[in-house]
Protein backbone atom coordinates (compact mmCIF):
# COMPACT_ATOMS: atom_id res chain seq x y z
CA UNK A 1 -53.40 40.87 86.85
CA UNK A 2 -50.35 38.56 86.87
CA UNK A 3 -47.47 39.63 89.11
CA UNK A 4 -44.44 39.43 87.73
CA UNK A 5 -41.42 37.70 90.23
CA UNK A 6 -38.81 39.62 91.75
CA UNK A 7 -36.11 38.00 88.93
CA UNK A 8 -38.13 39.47 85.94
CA UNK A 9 -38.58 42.87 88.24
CA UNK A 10 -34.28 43.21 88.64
CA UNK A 11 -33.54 41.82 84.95
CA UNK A 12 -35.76 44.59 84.25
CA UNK A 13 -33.78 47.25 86.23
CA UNK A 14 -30.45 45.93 84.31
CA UNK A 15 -32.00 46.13 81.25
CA UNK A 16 -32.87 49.71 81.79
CA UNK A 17 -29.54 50.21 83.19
CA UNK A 18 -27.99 49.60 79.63
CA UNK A 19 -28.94 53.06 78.15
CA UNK A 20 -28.81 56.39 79.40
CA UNK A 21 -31.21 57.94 82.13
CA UNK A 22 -32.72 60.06 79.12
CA UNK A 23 -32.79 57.35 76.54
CA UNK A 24 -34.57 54.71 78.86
CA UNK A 25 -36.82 53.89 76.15
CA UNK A 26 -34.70 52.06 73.76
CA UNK A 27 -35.04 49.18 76.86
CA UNK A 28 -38.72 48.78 75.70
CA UNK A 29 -38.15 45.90 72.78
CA UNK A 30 -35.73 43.65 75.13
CA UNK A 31 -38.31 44.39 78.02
CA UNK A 32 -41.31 43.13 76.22
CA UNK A 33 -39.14 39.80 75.34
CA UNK A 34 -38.69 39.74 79.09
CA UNK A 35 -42.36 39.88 79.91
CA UNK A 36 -42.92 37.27 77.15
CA UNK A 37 -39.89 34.89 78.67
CA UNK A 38 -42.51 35.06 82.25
CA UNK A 39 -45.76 34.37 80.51
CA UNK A 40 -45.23 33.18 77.30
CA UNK A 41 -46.66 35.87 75.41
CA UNK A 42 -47.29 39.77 76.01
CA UNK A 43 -49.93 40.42 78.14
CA UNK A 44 -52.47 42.95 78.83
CA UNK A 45 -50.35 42.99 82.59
CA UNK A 46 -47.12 42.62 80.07
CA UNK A 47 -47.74 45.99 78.56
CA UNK A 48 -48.65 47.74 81.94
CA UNK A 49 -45.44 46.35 83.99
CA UNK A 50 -43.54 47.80 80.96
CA UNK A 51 -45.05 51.31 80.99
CA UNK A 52 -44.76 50.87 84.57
CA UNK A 53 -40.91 50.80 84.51
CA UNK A 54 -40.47 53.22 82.05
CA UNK A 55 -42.70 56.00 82.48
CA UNK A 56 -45.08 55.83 79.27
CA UNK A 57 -48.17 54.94 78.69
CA UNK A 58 -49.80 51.47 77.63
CA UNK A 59 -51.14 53.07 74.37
CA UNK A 60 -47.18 53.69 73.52
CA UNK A 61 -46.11 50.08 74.37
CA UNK A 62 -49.41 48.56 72.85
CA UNK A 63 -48.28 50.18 69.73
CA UNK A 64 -44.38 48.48 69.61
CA UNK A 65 -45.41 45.58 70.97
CA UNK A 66 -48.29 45.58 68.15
CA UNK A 67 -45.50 46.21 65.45
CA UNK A 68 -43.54 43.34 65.66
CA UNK A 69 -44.18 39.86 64.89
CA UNK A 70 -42.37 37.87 67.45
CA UNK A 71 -43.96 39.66 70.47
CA UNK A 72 -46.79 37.58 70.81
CA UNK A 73 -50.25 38.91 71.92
CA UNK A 74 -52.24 35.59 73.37
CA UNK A 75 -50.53 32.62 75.01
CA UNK A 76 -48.54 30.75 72.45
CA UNK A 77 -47.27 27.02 72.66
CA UNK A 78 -43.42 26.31 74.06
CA UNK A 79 -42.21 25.62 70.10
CA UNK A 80 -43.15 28.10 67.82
CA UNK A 81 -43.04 26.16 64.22
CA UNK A 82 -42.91 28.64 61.39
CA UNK A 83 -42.76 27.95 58.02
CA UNK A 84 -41.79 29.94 55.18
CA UNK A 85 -44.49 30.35 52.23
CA UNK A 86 -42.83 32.65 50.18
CA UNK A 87 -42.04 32.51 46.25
CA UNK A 88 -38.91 30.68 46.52
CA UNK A 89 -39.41 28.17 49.12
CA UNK A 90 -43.35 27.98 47.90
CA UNK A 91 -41.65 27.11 44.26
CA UNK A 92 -40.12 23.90 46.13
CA UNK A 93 -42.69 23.23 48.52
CA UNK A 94 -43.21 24.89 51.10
CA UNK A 95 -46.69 25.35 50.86
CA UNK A 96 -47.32 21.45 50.69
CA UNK A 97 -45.30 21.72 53.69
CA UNK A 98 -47.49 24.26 55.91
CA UNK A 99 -50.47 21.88 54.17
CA UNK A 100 -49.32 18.59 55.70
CA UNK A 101 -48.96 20.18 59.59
CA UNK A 102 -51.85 21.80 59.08
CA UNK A 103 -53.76 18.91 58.82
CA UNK A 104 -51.40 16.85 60.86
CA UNK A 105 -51.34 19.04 63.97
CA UNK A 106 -55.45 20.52 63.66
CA UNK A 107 -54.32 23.61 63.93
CA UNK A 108 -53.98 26.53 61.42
CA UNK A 109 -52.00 29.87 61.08
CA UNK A 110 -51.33 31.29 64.54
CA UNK A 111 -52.90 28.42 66.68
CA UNK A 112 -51.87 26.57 69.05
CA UNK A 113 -52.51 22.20 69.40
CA UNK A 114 -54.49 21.52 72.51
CA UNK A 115 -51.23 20.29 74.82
CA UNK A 116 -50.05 23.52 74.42
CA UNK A 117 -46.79 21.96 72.99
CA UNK A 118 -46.63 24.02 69.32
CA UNK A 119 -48.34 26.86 67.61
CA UNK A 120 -48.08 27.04 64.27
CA UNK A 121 -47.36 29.91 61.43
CA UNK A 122 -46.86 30.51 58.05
CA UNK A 123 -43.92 32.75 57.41
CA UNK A 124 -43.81 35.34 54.44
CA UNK A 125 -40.03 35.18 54.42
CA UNK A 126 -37.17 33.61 56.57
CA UNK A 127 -34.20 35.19 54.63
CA UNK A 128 -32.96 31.26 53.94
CA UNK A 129 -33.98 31.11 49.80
CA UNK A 130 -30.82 28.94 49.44
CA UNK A 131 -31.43 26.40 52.01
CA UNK A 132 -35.55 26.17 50.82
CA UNK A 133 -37.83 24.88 51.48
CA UNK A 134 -37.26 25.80 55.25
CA UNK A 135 -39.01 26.03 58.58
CA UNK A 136 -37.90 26.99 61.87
CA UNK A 137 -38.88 26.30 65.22
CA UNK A 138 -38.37 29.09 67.76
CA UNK A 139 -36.24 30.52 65.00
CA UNK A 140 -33.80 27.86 64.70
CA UNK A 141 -33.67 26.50 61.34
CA UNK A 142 -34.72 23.30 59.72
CA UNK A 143 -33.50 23.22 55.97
CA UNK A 144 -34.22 21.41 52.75
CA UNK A 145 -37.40 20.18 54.70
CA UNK A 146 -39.93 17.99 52.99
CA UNK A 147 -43.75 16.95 54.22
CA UNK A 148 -42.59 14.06 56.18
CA UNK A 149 -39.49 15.97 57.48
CA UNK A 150 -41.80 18.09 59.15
CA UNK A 151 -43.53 16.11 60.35
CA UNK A 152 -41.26 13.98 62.01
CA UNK A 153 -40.24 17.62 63.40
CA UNK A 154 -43.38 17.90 65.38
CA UNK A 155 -44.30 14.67 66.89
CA UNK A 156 -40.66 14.58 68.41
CA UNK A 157 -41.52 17.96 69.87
CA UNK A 158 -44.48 17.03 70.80
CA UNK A 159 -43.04 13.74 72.52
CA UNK A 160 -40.60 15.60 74.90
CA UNK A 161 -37.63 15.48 72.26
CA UNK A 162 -35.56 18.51 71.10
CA UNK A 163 -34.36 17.78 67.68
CA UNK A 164 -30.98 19.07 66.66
CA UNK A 165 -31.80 22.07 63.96
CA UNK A 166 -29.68 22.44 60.76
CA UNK A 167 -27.70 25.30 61.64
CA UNK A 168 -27.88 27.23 64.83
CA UNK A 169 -27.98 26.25 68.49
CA UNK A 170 -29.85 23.43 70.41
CA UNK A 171 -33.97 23.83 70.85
CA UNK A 172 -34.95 25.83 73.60
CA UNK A 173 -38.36 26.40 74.62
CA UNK A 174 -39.87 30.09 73.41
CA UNK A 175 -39.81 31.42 77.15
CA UNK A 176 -35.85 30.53 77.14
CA UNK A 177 -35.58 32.08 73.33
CA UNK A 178 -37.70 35.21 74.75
CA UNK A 179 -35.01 35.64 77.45
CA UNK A 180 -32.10 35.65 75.82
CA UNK A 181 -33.91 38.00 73.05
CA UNK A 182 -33.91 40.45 76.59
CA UNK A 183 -30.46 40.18 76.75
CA UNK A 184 -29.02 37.32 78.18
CA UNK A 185 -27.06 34.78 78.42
CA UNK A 186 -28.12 30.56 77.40
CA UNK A 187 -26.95 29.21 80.41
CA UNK A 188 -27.82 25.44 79.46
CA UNK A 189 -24.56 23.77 79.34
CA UNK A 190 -23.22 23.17 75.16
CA UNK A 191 -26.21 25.24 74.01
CA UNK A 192 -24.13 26.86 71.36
CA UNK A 193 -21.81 23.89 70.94
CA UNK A 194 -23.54 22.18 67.99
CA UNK A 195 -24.07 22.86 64.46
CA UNK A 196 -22.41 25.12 61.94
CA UNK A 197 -22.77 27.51 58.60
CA UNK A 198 -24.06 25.62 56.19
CA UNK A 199 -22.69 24.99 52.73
CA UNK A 200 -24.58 27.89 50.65
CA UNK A 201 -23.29 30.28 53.72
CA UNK A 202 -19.95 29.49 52.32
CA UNK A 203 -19.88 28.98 48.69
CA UNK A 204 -19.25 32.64 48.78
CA UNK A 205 -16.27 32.49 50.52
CA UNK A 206 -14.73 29.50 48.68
CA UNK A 207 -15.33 31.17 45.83
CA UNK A 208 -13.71 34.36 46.48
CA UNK A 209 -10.61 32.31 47.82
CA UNK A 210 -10.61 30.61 44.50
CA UNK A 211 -10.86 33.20 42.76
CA UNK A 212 -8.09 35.31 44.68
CA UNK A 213 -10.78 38.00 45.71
CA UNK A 214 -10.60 39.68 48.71
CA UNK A 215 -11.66 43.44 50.36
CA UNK A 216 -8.59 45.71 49.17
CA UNK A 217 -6.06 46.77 51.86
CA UNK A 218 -7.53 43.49 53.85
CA UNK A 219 -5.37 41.75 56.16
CA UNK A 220 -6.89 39.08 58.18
CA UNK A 221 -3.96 38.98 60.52
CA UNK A 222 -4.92 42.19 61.89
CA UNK A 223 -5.85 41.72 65.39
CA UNK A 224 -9.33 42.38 66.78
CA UNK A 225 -9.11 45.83 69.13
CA UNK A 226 -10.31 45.35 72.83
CA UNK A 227 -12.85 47.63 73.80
CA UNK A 228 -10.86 49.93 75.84
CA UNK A 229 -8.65 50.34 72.13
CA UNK A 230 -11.87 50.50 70.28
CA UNK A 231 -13.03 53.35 72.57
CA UNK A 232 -9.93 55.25 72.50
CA UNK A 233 -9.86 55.70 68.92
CA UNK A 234 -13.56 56.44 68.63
CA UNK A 235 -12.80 59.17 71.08
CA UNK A 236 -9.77 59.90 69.24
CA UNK A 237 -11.89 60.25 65.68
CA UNK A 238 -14.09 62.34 67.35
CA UNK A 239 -12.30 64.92 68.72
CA UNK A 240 -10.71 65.05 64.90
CA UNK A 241 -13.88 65.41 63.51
CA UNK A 242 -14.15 68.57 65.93
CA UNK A 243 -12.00 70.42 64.75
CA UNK A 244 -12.19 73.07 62.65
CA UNK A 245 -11.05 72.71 58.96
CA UNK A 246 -7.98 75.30 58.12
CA UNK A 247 -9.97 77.49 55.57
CA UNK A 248 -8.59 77.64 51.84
CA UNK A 249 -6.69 79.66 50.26
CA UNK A 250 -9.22 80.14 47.04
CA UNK A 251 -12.14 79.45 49.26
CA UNK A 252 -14.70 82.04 48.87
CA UNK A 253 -15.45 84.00 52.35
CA UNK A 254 -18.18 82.16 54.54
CA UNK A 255 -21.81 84.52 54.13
CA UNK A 256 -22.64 86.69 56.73
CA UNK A 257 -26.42 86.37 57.13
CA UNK A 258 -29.17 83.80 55.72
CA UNK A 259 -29.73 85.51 52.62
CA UNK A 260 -26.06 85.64 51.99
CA UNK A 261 -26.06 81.61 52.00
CA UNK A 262 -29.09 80.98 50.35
CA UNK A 263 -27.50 83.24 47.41
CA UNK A 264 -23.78 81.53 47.70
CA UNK A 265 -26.16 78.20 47.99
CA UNK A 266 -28.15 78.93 44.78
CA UNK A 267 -24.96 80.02 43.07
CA UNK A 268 -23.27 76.65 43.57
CA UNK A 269 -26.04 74.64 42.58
CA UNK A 270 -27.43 75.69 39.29
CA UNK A 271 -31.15 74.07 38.11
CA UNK A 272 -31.36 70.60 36.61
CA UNK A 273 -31.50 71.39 32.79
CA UNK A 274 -35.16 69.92 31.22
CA UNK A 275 -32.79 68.11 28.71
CA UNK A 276 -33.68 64.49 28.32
CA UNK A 277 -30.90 61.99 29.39
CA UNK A 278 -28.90 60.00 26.64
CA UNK A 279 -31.21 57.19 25.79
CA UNK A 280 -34.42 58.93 25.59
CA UNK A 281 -34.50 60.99 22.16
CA UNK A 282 -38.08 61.40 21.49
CA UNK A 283 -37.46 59.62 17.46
CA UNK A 284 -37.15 56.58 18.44
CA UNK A 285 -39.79 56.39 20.46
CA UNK A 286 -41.86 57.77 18.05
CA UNK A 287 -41.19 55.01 15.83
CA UNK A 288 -42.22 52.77 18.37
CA UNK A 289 -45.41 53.83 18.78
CA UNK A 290 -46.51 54.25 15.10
CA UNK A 291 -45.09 50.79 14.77
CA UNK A 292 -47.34 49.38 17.57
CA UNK A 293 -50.10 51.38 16.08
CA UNK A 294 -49.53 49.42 12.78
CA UNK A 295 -49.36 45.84 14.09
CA UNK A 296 -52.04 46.64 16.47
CA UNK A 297 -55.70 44.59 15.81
CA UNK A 298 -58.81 46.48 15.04
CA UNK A 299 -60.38 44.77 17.89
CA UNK A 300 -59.28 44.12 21.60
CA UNK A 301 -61.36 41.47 23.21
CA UNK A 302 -62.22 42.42 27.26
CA UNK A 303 -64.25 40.55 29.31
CA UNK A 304 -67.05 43.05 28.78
CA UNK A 305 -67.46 42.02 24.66
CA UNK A 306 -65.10 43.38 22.14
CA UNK A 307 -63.81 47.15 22.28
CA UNK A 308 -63.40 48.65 19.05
């Protein structure tokens, strides 16, 4: 069993420190990215460390860390490249993409090239349709790509290089993407400096600017509330919500007993009437259907012979 250092151990103790002493169980998602920052993928040892901290049983973490894609359950390479294969960006080529590394790399869906440098994936969907055909690696995105786009991609990864994504930060490695998935911060010096929305991100926005749109009673001089304001008028809302409505002058008394409200309840809320809904008088589609039966053929060829 791998023994995890005495870093991942106290990252793990402020990780569970985030939630309540009864709700230490929400920690388990950014816990099993910090197993997966140590070794790279979520181990048999992974699971047990995380039961371990939080009191459950391996058959309960098995089961999250089953559920999602991005915990990884055998070693995986330092880039992850994943690339989407879905309708839109499989309309502009996507799947000639996945194809050409495929071959390129020897490797198929979900393994890993012999240095250990990449594992590939085909994606179902990476929620970028207007930047497609797109790939990412270690979820930073790589748009517009082409066959030999990727596949410059991949040998510079595979030659030590890092190359700058499309929109996002810098490359990491997927141990340093799996830690700061736990929680923390990228410590490598301009790791967010780079990059920027891209242009379909915006159209949007220009658009509504054009346009003069904008969300009503809007003002985007309105500063941003620090959290101790942001907290005071939570608390604030709260303790409005509290308190008791003043009752109504023509409101009805409250009922007394269950069978009191169930009646006051039925009362209020007569039956949906069997009526059809405007739209769907029963003529017209009668009509429809002794027209079809009309134009219809005498004969309906299946791929069993001809059905009469």
């Amino acid at each position: 069993m791998s023994v995890f250092t005495e870093e991942t151990r106290a990252r793990a103790r402020e990780i569970i420190a985030r939630y309540p002493a009864d709700r230490s169980r929400s920690a388990l998602l950014p816990l099993l990215h910090l197993v997966q920052n140590e070794e790279g993928y979520v181990s048999p040892a992974g699971v047990e460390f995380c039961a371990e901290v939080l009191g459950l049983n391996k058959a309960q973490v098995g089961a999250v860390a089953t559920f999602y894609t991005m915990y990884k359950r055998r070693p995986t390479g330092d880039y992850l490249v994943s690339v989407c294969t879905n309708t839109m960006c499989n309309v502009l080529g996507g799947q000639e993409v996945y194809d050409t590394l495929t071959e390129h790399l020897g490797v198929g869906h979900d393994e890993t090239t012999a240095d250990g440098k990449i594992t590939l994936e085909h994606a179902e969907c990476l929620a970028a349709c207007d930047y497609g055909p797109v790939l990412t690696v270690n979820y930073e995105f790589f748009d517009g790509i082409d066959p030999q786009t990727a596949v410059g991609v991949v040998d510079e990864l595979r030659a030590g290089g890092r190359p700058m994504p499309t929109r996002g930060a810098r490359l990491c490695t997927l141990k340093e993407m799996a830690v700061q998935l736990a929680g923390f911060a990228d410590e490598r010096e301009g790791a967010v400096a780079d990059s920027g929305p891209g242009e379909p991100t915006l159209r949007g926005l220009r658009l509504a600017q054009q346009h003069g749109i904008s969300v009503p009673g809007f003002d985007p001089n309105t500063p941003i509330r620090s959290k101790a304001e942001a907290e005071q008028a939570a608390a604030a809302a709260k303790a409005a919500a509290a308190r008791p409505e003043p009752a109504k002058a023509d409101a009805p008394p409250a009922p007394r007993d269950a069978k009191e409200a169930e009646a006051a309840g039925a009362a209020a809320n007569p039956p949906a009437s069997d009526a059809k809904p405007a739209g769907d008088e029963a003529g017209p589609q009668e009509r429809s259907l002794k027209e079809a039966s009309a134009n219809a053929s005498p004969a309906v060829a299946s791929e069993g012979g001809t059905q009469k």
